[in-house]
C-alpha atoms as a PDB file:
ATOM      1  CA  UNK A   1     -52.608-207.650 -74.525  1.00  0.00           C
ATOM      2  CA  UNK A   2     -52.444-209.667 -77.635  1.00  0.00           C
ATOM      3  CA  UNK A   3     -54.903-209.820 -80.445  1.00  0.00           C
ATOM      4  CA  UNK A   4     -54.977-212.002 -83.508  1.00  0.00           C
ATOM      5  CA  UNK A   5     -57.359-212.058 -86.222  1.00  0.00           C
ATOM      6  CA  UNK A   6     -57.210-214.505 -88.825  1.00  0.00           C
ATOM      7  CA  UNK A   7     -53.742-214.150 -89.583  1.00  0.00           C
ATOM      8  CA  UNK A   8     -51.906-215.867 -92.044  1.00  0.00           C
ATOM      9  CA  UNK A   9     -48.349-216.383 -92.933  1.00  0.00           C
ATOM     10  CA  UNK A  10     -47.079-218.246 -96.140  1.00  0.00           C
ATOM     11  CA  UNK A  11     -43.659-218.317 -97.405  1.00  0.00           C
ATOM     12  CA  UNK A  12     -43.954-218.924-101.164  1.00  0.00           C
ATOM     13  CA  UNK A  13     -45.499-222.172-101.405  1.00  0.00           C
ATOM     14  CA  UNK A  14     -44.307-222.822 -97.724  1.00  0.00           C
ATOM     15  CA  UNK A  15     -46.856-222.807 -94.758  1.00  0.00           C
ATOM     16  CA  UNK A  16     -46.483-220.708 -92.185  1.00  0.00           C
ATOM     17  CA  UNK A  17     -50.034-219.971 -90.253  1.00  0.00           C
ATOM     18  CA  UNK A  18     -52.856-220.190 -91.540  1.00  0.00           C
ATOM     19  CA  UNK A  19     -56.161-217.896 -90.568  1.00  0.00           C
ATOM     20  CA  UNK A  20     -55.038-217.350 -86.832  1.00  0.00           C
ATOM     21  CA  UNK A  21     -57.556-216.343 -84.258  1.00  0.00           C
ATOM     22  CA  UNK A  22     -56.686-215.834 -80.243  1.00  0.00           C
ATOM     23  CA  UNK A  23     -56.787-213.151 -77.592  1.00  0.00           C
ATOM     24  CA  UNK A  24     -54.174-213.028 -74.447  1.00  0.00           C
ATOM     25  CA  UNK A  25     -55.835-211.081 -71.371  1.00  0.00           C
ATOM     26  CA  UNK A  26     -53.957-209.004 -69.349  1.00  0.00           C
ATOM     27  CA  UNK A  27     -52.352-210.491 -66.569  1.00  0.00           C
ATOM     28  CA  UNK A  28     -52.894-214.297 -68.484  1.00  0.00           C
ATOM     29  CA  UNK A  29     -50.313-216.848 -68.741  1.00  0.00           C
ATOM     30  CA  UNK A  30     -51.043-218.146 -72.324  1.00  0.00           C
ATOM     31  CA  UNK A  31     -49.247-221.524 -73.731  1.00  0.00           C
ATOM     32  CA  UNK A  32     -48.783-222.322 -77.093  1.00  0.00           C
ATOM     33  CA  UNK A  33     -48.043-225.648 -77.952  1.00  0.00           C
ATOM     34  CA  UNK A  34     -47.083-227.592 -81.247  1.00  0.00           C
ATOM     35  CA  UNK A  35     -44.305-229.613 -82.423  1.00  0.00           C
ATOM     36  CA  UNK A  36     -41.607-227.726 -84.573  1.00  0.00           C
ATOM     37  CA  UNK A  37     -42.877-226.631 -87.666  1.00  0.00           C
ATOM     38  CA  UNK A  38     -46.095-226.186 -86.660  1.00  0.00           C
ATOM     39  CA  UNK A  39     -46.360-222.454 -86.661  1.00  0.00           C
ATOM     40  CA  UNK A  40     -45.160-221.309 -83.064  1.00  0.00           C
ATOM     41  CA  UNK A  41     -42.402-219.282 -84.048  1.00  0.00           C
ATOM     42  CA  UNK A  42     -43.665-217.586 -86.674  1.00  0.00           C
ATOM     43  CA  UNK A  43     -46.558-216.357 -84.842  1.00  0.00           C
ATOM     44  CA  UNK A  44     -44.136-215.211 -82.266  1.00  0.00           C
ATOM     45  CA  UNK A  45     -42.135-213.010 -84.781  1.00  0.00           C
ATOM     46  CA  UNK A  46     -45.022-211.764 -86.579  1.00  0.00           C
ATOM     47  CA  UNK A  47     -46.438-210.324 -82.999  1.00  0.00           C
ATOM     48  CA  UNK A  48     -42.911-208.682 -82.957  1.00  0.00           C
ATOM     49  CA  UNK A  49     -42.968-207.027 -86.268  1.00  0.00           C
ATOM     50  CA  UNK A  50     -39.863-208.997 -87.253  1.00  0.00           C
ATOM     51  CA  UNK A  51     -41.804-210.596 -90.314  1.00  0.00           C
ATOM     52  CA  UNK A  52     -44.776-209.610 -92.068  1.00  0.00           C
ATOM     53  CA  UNK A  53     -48.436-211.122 -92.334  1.00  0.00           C
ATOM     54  CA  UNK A  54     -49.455-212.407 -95.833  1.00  0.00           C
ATOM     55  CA  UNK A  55     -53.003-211.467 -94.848  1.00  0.00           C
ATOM     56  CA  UNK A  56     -55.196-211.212 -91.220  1.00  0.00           C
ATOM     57  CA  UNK A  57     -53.964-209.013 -88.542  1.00  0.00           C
ATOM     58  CA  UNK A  58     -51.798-208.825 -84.973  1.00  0.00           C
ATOM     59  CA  UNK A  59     -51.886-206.274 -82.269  1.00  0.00           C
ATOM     60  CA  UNK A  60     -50.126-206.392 -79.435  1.00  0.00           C
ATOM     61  CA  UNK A  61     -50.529-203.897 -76.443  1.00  0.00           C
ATOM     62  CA  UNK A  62     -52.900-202.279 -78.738  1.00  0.00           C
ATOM     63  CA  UNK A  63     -50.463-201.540 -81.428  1.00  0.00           C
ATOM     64  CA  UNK A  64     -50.454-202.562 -85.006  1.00  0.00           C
ATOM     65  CA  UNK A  65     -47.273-205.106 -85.403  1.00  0.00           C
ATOM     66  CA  UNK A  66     -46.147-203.860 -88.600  1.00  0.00           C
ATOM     67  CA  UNK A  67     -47.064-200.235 -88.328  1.00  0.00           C
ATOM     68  CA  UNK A  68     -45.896-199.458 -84.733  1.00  0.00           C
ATOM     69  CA  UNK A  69     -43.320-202.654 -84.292  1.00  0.00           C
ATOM     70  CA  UNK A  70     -40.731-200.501 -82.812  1.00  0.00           C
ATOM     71  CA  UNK A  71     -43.196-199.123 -79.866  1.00  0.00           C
ATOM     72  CA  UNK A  72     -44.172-202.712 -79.456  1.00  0.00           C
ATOM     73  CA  UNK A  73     -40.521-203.986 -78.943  1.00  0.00           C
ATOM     74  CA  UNK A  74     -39.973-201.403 -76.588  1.00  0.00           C
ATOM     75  CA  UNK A  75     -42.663-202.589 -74.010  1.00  0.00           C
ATOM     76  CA  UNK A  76     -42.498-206.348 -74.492  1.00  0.00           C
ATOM     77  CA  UNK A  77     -40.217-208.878 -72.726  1.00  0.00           C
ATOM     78  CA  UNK A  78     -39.007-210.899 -75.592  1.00  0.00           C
ATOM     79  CA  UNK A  79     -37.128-213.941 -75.364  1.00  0.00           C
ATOM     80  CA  UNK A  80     -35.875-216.492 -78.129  1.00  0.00           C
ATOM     81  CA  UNK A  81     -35.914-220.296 -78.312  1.00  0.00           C
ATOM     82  CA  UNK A  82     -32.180-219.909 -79.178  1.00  0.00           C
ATOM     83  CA  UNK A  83     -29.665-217.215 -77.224  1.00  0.00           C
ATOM     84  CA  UNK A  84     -27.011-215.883 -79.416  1.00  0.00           C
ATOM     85  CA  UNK A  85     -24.731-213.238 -78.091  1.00  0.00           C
ATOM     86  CA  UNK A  86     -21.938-211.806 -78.726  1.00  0.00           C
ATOM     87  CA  UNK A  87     -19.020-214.662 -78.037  1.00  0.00           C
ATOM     88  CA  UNK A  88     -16.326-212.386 -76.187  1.00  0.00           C
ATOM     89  CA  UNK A  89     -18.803-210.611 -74.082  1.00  0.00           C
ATOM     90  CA  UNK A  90     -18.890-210.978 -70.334  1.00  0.00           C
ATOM     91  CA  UNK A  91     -22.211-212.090 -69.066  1.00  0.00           C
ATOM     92  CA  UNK A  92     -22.422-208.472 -67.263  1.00  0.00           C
ATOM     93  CA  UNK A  93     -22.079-206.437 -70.401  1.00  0.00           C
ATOM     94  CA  UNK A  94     -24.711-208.420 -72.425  1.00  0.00           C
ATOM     95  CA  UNK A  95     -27.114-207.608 -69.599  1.00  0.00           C
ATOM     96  CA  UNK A  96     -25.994-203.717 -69.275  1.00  0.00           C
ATOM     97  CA  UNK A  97     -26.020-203.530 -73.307  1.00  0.00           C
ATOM     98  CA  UNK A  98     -29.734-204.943 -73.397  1.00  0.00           C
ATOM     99  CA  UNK A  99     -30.722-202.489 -70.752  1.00  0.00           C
ATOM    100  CA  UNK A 100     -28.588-199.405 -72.499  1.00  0.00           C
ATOM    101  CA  UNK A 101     -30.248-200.379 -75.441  1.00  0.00           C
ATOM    102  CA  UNK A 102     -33.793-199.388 -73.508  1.00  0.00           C
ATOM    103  CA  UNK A 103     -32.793-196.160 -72.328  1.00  0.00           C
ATOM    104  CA  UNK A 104     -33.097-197.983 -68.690  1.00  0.00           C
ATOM    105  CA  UNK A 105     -31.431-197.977 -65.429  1.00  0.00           C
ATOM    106  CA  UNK A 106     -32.231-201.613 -64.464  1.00  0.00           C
ATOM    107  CA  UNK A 107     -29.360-202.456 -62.488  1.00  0.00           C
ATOM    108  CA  UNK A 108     -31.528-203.791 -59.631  1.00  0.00           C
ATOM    109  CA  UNK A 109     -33.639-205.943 -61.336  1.00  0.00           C
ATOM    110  CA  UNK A 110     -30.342-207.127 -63.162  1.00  0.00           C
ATOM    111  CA  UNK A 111     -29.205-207.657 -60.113  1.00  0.00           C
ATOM    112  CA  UNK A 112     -31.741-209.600 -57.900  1.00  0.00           C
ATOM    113  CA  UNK A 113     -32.409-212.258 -61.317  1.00  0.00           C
ATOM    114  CA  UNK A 114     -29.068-212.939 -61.645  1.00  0.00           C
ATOM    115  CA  UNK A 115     -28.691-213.833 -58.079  1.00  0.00           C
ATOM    116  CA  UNK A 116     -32.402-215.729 -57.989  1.00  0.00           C
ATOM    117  CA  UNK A 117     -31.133-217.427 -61.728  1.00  0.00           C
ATOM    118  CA  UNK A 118     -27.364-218.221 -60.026  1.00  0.00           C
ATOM    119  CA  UNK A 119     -25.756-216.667 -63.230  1.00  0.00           C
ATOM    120  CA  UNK A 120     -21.873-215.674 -62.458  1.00  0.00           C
ATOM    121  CA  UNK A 121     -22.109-211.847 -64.665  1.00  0.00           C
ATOM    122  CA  UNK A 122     -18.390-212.306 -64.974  1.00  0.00           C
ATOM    123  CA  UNK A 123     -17.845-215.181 -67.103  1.00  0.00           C
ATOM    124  CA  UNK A 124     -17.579-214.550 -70.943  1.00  0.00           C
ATOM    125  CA  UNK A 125     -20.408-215.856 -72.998  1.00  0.00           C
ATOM    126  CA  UNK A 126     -17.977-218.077 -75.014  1.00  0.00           C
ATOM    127  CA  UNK A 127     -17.682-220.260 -71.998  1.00  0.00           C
ATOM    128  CA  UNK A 128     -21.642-220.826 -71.145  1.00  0.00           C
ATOM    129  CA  UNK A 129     -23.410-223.745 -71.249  1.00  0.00           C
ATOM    130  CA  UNK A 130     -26.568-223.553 -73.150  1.00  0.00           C
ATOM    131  CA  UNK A 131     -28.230-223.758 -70.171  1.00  0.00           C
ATOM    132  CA  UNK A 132     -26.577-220.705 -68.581  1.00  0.00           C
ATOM    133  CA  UNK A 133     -27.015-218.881 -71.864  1.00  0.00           C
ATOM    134  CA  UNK A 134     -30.790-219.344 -71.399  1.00  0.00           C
ATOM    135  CA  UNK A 135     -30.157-217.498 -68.165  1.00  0.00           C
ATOM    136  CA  UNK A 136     -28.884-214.833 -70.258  1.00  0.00           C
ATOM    137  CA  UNK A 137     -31.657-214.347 -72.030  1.00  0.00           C
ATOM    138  CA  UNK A 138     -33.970-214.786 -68.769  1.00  0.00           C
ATOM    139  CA  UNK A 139     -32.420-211.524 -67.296  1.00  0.00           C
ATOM    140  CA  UNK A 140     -32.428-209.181 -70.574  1.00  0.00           C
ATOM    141  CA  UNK A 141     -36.267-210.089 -71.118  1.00  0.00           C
ATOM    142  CA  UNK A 142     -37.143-209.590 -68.069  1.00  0.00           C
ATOM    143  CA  UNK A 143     -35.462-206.605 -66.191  1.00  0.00           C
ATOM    144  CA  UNK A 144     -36.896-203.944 -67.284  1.00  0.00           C
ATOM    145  CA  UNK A 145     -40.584-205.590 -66.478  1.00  0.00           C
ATOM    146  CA  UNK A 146     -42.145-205.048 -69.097  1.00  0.00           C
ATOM    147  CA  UNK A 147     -46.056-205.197 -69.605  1.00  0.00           C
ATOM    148  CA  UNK A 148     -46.179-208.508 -71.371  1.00  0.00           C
ATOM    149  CA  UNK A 149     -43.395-211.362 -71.687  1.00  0.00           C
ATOM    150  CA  UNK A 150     -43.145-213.271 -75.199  1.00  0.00           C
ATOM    151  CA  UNK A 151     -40.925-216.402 -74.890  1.00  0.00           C
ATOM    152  CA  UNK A 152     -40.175-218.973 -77.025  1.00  0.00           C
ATOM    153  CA  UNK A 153     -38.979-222.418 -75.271  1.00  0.00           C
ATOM    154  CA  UNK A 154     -38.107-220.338 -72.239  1.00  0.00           C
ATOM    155  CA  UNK A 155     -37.000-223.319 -69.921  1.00  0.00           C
ATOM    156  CA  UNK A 156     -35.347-225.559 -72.346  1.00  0.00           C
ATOM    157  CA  UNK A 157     -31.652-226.122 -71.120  1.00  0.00           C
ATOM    158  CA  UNK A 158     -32.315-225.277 -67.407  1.00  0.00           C
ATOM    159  CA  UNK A 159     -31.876-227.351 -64.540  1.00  0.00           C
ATOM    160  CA  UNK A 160     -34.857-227.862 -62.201  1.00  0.00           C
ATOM    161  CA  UNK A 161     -33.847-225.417 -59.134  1.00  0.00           C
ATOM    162  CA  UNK A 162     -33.849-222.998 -61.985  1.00  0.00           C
ATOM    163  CA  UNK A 163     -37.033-223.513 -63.781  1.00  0.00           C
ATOM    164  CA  UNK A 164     -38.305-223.379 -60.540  1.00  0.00           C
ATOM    165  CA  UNK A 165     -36.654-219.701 -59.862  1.00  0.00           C
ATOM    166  CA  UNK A 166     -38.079-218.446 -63.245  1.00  0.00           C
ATOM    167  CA  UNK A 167     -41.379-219.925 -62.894  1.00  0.00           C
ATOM    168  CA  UNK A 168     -41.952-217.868 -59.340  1.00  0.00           C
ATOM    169  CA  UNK A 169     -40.689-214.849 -60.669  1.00  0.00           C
ATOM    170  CA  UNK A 170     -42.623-214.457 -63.797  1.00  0.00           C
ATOM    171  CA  UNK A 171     -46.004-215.558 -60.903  1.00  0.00           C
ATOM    172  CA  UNK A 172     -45.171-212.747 -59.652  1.00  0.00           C
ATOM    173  CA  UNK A 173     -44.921-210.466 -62.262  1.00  0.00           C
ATOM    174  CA  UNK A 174     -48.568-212.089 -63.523  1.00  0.00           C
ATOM    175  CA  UNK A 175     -49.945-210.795 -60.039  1.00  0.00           C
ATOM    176  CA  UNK A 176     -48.598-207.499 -60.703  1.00  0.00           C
ATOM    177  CA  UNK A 177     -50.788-207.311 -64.083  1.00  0.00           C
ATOM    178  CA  UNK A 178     -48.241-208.499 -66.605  1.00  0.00           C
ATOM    179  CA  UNK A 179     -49.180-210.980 -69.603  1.00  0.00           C
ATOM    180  CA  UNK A 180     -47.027-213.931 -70.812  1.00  0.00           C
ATOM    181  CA  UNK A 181     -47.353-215.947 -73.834  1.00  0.00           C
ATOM    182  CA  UNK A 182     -44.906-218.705 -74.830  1.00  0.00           C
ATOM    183  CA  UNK A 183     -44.206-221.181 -76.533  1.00  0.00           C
ATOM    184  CA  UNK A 184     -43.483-224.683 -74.675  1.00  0.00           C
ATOM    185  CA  UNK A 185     -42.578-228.396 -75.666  1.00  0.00           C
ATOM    186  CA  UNK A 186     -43.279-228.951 -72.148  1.00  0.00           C
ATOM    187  CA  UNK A 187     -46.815-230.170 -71.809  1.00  0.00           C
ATOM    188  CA  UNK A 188     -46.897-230.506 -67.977  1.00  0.00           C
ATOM    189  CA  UNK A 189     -45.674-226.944 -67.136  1.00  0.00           C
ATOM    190  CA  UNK A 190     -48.315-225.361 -69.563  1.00  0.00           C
ATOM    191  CA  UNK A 191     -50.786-227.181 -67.586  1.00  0.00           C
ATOM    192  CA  UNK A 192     -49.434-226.047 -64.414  1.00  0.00           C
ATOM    193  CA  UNK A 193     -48.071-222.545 -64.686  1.00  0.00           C
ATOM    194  CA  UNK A 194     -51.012-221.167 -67.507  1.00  0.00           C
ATOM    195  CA  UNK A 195     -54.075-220.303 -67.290  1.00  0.00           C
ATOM    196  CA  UNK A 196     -54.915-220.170 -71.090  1.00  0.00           C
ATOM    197  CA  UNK A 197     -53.504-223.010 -73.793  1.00  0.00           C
ATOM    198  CA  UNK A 198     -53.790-223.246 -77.643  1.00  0.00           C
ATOM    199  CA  UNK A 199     -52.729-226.394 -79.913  1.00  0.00           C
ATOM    200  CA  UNK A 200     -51.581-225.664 -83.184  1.00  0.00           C
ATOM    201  CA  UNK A 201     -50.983-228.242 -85.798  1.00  0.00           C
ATOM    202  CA  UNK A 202     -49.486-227.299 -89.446  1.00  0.00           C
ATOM    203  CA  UNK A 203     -50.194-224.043 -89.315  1.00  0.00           C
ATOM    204  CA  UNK A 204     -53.601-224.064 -88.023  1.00  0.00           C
ATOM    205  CA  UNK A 205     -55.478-223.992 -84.795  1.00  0.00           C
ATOM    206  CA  UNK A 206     -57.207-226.913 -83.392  1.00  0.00           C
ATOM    207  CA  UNK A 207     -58.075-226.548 -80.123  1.00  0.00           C
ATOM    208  CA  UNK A 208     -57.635-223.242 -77.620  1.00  0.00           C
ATOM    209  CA  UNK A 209     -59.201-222.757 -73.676  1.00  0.00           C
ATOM    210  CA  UNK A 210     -58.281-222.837 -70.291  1.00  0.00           C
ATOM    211  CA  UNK A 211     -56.192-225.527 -68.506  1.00  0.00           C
ATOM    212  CA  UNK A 212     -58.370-225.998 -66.062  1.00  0.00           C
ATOM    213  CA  UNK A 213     -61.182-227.123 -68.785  1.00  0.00           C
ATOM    214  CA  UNK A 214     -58.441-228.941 -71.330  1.00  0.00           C
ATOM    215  CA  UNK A 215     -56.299-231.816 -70.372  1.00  0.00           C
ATOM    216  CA  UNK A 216     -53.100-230.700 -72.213  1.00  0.00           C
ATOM    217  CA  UNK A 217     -51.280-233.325 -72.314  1.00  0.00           C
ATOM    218  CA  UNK A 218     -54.340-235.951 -74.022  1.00  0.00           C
ATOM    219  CA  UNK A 219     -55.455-233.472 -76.246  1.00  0.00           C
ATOM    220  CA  UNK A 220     -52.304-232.728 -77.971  1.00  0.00           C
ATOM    221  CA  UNK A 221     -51.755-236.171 -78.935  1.00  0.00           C
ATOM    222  CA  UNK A 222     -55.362-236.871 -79.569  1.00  0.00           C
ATOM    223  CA  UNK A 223     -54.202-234.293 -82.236  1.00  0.00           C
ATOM    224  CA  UNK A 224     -50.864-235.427 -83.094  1.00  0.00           C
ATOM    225  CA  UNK A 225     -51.791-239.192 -83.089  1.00  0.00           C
ATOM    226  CA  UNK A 226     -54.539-238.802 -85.414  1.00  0.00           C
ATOM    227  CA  UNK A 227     -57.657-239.939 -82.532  1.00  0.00           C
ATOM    228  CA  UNK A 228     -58.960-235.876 -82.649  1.00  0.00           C
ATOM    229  CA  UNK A 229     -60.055-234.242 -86.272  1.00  0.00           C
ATOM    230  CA  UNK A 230     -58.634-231.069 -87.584  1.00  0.00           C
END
């Protein structure tokens, strides 16, 4: 579903990535996991084609990311660390808008998250919290199930009933043959809900496998706090 190969990402003298390798399976739930400014992001919008590799390549569903980035956006579930809509919106019209701007009918789906997710589709975006903006962005990445989910910080800002409520939906989209890869801060759920993890540290990867073989939480601050080598 995804494939990476050395890819690299500067900006200037900045640091983005730097030689990149991983593969997501279909129907894998992959976690990528770093501190801010380690490189998570900008892997995330390179898969997308929203910013261009300085060298290596990305495919995603089989397609090139910079050549064939709109055919890409069309099939993946995307969802951002931060949710910015339009203020004076109702939360019903972002939702129809995202699906509009598919070509899709995906009024049921819209339907059955929203009530899973508790999200009122009546209130105006302006007066979300930022955890029911999150919910927002839950529902317009996910209703018109795509083949493969990429989210960034997904459950950040959402209550525990609700994490809970995203977490068994997106299970059960996995069983149906979807992929996932995101981006966490939260060590514990990458070690529950994924099946695949990879540690990145300024730009580079240090350690990648299954959960069930890597003790997450240890070996990112073996890592962090210096007791692992890059």
């Amino acid at each position: 579903m995804i494939r990476i190969d050395h890819l690299t990402k500067t900006y200037g003298r900045a640091r983005g990535v730097t030689d990149l390798t991983l593969r997501v399976p279909e129907g894998s739930c992959f976690g990528f996991i770093g501190p801010n400014g380690a490189g998570k992001s900008t892997t995330i919008r390179t898969l997308l084609g929203l910013i261009s590799p300085t060298a290596g390549s990305a495919r995603v569903l089989g397609l090139d990311c910079v050549r064939q980035r709109n055919a890409i956006l069309a099939q993946v579930g995307y969802m951002p660390s931060e949710a910015m809509f339009y203020p004076d919106m109702r939360v019903g019209q972002v939702i129809r808008l995202s699906a509009d701007l598919r070509k899709k009918d995906c009024r049921a789906q819209a339907a059955a998250l929203c009530e899973a997710l508790e999200l009122d589709t009546r209130k105006r975006i302006r007066e979300l919290s930022l955890g029911n903006r999150k919910k927002v962005s839950i529902v317009c990445a996910m209703q018109h199930r795509p083949r493969l989910y990429i989210l960034d910080e997904p459950t950040s800002g959402l209550d525990p009933l609700v994490q809970r409520a995203f977490w068994s939906e997106l299970e059960a989209r996995r069983r149906e043959g979807a992929a996932v890869f995101l981006s966490s801060h939260v060590l514990y759920e990458v070690q529950r809900y994924c099946d695949r993890a990879a540690i990145i540290r300024e730009g580079r990867l240090v350690v990648e496998g299954t959960t069930a073989e890597l003790d997450i939480e240890n070996k990112f601050f073996d890592y962090y706090e210096g007791r692992a080598a890059l």
